[in-house]
N, C-alpha and C. Protein backbone atom coordinates (compact mmCIF):
# COMPACT_ATOMS: atom_id res chain seq x y z
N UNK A 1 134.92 102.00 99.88
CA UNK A 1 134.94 102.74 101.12
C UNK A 1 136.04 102.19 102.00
N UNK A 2 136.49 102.94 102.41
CA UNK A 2 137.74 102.36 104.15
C UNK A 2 136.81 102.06 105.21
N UNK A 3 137.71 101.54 106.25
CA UNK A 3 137.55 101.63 107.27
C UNK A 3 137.54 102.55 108.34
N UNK A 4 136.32 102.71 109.04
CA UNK A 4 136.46 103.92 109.75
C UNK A 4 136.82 103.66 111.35
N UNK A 5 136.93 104.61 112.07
CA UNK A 5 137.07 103.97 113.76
C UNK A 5 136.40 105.22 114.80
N UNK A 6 135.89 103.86 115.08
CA UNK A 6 134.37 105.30 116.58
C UNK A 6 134.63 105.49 117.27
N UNK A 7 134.01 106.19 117.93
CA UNK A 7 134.18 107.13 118.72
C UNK A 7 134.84 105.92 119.88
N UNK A 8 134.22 104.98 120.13
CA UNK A 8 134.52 104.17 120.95
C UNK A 8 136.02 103.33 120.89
N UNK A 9 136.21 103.31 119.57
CA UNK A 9 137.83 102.93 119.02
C UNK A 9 137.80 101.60 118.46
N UNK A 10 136.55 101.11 117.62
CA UNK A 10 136.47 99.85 117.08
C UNK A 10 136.10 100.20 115.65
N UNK A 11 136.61 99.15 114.93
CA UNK A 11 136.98 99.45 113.18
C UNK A 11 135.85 98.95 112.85
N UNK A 12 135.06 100.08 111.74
CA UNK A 12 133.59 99.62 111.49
C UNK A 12 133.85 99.93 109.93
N UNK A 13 133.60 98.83 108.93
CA UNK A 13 134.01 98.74 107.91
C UNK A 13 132.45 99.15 106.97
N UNK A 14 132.30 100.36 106.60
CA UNK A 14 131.13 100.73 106.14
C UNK A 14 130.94 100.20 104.57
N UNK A 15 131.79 99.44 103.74
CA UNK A 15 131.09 98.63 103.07
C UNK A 15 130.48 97.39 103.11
N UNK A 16 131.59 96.64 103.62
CA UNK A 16 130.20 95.65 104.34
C UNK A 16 129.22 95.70 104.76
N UNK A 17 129.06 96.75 105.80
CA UNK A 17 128.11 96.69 106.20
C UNK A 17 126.69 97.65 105.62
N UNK A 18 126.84 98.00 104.47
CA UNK A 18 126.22 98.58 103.70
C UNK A 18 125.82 97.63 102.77
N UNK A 19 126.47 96.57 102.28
CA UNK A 19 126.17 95.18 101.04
C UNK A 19 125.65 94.50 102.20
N UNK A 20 125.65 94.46 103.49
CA UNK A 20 125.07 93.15 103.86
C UNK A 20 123.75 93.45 104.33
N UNK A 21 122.99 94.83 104.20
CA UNK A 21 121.72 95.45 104.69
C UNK A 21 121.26 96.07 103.81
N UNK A 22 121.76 95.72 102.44
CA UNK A 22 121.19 97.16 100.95
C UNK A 22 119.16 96.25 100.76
N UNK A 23 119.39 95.13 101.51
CA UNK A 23 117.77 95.03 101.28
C UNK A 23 116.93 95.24 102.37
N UNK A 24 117.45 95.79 103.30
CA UNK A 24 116.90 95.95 104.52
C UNK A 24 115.89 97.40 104.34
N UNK A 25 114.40 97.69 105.09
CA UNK A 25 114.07 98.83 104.67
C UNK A 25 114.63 99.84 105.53
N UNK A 26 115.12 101.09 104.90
CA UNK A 26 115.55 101.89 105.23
C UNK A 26 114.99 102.94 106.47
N UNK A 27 116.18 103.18 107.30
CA UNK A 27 115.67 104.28 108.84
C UNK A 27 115.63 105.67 108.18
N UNK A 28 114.27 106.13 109.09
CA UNK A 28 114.42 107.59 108.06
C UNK A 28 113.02 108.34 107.69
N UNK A 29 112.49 109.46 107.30
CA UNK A 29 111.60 110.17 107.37
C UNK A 29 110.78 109.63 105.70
N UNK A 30 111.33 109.00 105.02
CA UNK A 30 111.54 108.33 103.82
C UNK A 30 110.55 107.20 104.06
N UNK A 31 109.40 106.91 103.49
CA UNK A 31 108.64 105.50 103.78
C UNK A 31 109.03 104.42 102.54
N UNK A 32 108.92 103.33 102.40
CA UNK A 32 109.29 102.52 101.86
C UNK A 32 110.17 102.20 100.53
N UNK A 33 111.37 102.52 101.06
CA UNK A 33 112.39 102.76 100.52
C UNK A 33 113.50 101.28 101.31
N UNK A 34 114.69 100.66 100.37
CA UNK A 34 115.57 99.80 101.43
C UNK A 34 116.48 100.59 101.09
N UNK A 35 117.79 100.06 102.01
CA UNK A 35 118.90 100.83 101.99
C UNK A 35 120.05 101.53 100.05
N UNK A 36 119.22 100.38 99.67
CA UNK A 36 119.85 100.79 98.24
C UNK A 36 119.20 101.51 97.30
N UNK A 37 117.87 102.15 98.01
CA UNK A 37 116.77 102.83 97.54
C UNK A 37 115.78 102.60 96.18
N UNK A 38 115.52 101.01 96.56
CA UNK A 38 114.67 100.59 95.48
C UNK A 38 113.40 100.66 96.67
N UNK A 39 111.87 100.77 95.74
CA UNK A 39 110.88 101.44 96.15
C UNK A 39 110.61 100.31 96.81
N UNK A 40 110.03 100.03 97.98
CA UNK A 40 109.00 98.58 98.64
C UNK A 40 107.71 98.90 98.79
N UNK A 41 107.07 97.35 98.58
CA UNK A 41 106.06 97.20 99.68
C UNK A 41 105.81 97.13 101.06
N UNK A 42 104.30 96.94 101.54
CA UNK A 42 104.55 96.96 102.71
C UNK A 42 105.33 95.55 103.54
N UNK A 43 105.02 94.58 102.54
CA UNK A 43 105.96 93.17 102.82
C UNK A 43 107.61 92.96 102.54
N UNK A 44 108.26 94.57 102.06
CA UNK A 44 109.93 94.44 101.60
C UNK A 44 109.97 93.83 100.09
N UNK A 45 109.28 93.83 99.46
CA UNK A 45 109.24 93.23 98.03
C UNK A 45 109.56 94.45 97.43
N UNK A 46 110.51 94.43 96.03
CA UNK A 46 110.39 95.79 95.42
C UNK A 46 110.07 95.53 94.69
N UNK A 47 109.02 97.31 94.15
CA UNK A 47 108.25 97.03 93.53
C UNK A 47 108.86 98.00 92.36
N UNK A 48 109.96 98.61 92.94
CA UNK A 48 110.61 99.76 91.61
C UNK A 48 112.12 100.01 91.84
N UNK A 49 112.91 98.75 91.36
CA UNK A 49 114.17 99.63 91.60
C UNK A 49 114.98 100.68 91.45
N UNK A 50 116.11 100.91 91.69
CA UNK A 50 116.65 102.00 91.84
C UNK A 50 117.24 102.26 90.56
N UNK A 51 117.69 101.23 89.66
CA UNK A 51 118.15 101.63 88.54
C UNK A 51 117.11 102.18 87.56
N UNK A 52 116.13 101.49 87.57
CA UNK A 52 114.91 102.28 86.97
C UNK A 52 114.55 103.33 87.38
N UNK A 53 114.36 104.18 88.45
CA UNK A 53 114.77 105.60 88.96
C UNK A 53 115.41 106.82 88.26
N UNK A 54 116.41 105.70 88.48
CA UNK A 54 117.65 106.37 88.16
C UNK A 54 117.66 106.87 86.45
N UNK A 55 116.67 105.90 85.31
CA UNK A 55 116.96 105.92 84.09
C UNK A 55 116.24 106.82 83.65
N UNK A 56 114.96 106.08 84.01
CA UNK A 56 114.01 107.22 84.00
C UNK A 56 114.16 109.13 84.42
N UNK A 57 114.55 109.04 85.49
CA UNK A 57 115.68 111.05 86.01
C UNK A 57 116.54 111.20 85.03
N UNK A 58 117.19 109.84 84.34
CA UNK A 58 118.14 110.05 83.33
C UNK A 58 118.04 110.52 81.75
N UNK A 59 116.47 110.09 81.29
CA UNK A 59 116.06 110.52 80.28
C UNK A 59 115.09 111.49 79.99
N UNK A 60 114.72 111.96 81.49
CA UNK A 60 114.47 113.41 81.35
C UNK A 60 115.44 114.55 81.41
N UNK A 61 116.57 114.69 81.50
CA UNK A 61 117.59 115.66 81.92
C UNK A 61 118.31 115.49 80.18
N UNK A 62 118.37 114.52 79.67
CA UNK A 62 119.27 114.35 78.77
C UNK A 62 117.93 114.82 77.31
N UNK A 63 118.71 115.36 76.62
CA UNK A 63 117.98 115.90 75.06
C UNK A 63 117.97 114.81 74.20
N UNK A 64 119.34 113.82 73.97
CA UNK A 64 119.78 113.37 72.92
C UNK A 64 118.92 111.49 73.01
N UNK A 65 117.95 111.11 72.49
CA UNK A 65 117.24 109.95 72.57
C UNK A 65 117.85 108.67 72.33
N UNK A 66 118.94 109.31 71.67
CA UNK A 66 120.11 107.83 71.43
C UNK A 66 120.86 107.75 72.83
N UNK A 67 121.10 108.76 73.78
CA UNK A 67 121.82 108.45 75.32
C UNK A 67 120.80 107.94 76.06
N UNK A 68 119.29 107.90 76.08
CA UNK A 68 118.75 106.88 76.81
C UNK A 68 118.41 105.84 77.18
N UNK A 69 118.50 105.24 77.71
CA UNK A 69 118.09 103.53 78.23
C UNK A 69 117.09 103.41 77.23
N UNK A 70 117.48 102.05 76.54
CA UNK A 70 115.73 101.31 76.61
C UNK A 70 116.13 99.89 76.85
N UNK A 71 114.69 99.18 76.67
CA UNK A 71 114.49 98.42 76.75
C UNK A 71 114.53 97.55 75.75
N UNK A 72 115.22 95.92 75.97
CA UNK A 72 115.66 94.99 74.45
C UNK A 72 114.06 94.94 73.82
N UNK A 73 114.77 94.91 72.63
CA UNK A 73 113.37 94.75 71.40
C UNK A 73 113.36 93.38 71.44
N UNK A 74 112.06 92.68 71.61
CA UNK A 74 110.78 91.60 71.51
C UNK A 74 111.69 90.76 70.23
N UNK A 75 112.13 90.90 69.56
CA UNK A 75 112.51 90.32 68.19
C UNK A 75 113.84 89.38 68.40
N UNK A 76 114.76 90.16 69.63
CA UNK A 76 115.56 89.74 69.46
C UNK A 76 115.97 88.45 70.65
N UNK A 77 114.58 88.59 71.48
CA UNK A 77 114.41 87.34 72.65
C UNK A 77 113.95 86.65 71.83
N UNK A 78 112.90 86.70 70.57
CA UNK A 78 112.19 85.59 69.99
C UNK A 78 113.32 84.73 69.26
N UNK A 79 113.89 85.60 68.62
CA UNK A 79 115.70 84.95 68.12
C UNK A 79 115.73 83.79 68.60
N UNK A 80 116.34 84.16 69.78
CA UNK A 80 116.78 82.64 70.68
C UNK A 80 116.20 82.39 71.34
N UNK A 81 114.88 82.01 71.27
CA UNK A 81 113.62 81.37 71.29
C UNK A 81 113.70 79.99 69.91
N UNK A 82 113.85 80.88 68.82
CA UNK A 82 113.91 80.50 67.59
C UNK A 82 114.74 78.90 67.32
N UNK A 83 115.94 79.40 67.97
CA UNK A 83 117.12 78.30 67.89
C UNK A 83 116.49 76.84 68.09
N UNK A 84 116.88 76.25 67.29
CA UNK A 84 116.60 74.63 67.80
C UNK A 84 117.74 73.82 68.55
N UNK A 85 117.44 72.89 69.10
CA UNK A 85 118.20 72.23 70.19
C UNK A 85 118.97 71.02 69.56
N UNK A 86 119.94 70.91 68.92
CA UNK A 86 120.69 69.83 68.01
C UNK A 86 120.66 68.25 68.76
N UNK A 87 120.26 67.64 68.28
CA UNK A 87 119.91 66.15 68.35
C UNK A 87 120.91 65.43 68.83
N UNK A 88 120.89 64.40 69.81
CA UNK A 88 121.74 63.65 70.62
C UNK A 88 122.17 62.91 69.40
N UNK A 89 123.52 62.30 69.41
CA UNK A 89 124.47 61.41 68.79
C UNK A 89 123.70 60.32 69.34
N UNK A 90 124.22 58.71 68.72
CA UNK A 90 124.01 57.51 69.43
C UNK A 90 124.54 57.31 70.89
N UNK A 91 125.82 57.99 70.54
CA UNK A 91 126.71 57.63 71.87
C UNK A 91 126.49 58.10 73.02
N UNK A 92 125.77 59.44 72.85
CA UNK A 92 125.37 60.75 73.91
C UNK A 92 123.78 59.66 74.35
N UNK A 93 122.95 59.07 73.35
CA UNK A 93 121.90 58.67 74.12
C UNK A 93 122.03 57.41 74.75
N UNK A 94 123.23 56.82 74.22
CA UNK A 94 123.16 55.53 75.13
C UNK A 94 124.14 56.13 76.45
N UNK A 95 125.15 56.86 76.39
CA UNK A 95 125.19 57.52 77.67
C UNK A 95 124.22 57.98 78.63
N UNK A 96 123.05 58.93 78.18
CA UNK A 96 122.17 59.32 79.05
C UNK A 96 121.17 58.12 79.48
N UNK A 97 120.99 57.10 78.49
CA UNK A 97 120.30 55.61 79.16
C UNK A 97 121.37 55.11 80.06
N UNK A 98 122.55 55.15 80.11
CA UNK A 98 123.57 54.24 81.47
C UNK A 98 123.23 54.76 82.51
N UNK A 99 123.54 56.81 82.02
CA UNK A 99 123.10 57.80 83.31
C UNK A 99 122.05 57.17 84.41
N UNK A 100 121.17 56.88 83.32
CA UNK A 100 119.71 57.11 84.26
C UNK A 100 119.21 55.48 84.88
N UNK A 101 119.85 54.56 84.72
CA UNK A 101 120.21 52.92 85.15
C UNK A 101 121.47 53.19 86.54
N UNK A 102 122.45 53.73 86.08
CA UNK A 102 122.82 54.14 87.31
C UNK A 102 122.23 54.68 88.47
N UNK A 103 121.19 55.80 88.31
CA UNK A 103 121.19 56.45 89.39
C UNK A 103 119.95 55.51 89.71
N UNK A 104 119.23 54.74 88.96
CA UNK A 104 118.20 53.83 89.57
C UNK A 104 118.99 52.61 90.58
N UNK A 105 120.33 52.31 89.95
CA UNK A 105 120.90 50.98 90.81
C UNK A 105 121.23 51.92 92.29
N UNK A 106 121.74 53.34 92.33
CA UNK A 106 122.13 53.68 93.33
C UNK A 106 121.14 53.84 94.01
N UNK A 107 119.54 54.25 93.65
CA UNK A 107 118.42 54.33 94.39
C UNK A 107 118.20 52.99 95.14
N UNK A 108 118.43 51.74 94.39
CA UNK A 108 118.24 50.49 94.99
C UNK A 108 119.00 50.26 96.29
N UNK A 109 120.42 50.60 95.97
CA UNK A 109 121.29 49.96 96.81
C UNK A 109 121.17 51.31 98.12
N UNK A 110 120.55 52.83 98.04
CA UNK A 110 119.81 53.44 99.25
C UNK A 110 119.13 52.08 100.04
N UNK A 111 117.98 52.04 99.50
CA UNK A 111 116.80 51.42 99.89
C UNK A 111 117.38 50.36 100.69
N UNK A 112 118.29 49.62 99.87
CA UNK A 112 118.37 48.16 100.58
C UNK A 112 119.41 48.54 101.77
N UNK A 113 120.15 49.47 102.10
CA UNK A 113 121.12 50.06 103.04
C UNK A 113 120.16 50.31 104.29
N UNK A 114 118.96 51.06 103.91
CA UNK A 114 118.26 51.83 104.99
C UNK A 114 117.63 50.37 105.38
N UNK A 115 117.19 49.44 104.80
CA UNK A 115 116.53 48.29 105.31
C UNK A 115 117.21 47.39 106.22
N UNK A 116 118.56 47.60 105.62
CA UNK A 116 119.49 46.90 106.87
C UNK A 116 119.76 47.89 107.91
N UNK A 117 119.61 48.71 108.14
CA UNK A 117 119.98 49.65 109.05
C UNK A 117 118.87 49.72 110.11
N UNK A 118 117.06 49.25 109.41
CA UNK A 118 116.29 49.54 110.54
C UNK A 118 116.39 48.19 110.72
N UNK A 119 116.84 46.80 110.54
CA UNK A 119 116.83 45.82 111.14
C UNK A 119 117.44 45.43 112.05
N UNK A 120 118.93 46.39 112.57
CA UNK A 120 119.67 45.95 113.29
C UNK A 120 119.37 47.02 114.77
């Protein structure tokens, strides 16, 4: 979108300000709807977005069952589910033992900082 200019003569940039309120609920004869027209509750939570709307209007209008949305098949999240997590080297675990000695010496040397700090 451009920039537009009002009546008053100040530049009102209607995409911004359309991305910075698309979750805001929408003004209008329309009940719980936000500006990007996903469905709300009465707390602003959505409970149906707009692309789902949209897919759903989309696969009733259309004949052909291969142009409609679906949803990923169960098989192929279990996939990489499936994967196993490859085993630390020696070097990688004595790294992650220095890691974690470090951030304990830096916890120490907090502690002993804040102790001098409430003594003085």
């Amino acid at each position: 979108m451009t920039t537009y200019r009002s009546a008053m003569g100040k530049s009102v940039d209607m995409a911004s300000l359309h991305q910075r309120n698309e979750k805001v609920r929408a003004v209008g004869n329309v009940k719980n709807l936000n500006a990007r027209g996903d469905t709300i509750d009465a707390f602003g939570r959505i409970v149906q977005p707009v692309t789902e709307k949209v897919n759903k209007a989309y696969s009733k209008t259309v004949g052909n069952r291969s142009a409609n949305p679906t949803k990923p098949q169960p098989q192929i999240q279990a996939d990489v589910l499936k994967t196993e997590v490859p085993e630390l080297l020696p070097e990688e675990l004595e790294l992650e033992e220095s890691l974690e000695d470090d951030l304990e010496i830096e916890k120490i040397k907090q502690e002993e900082l804040q102790k001098a700090t409430k003594k003085k």
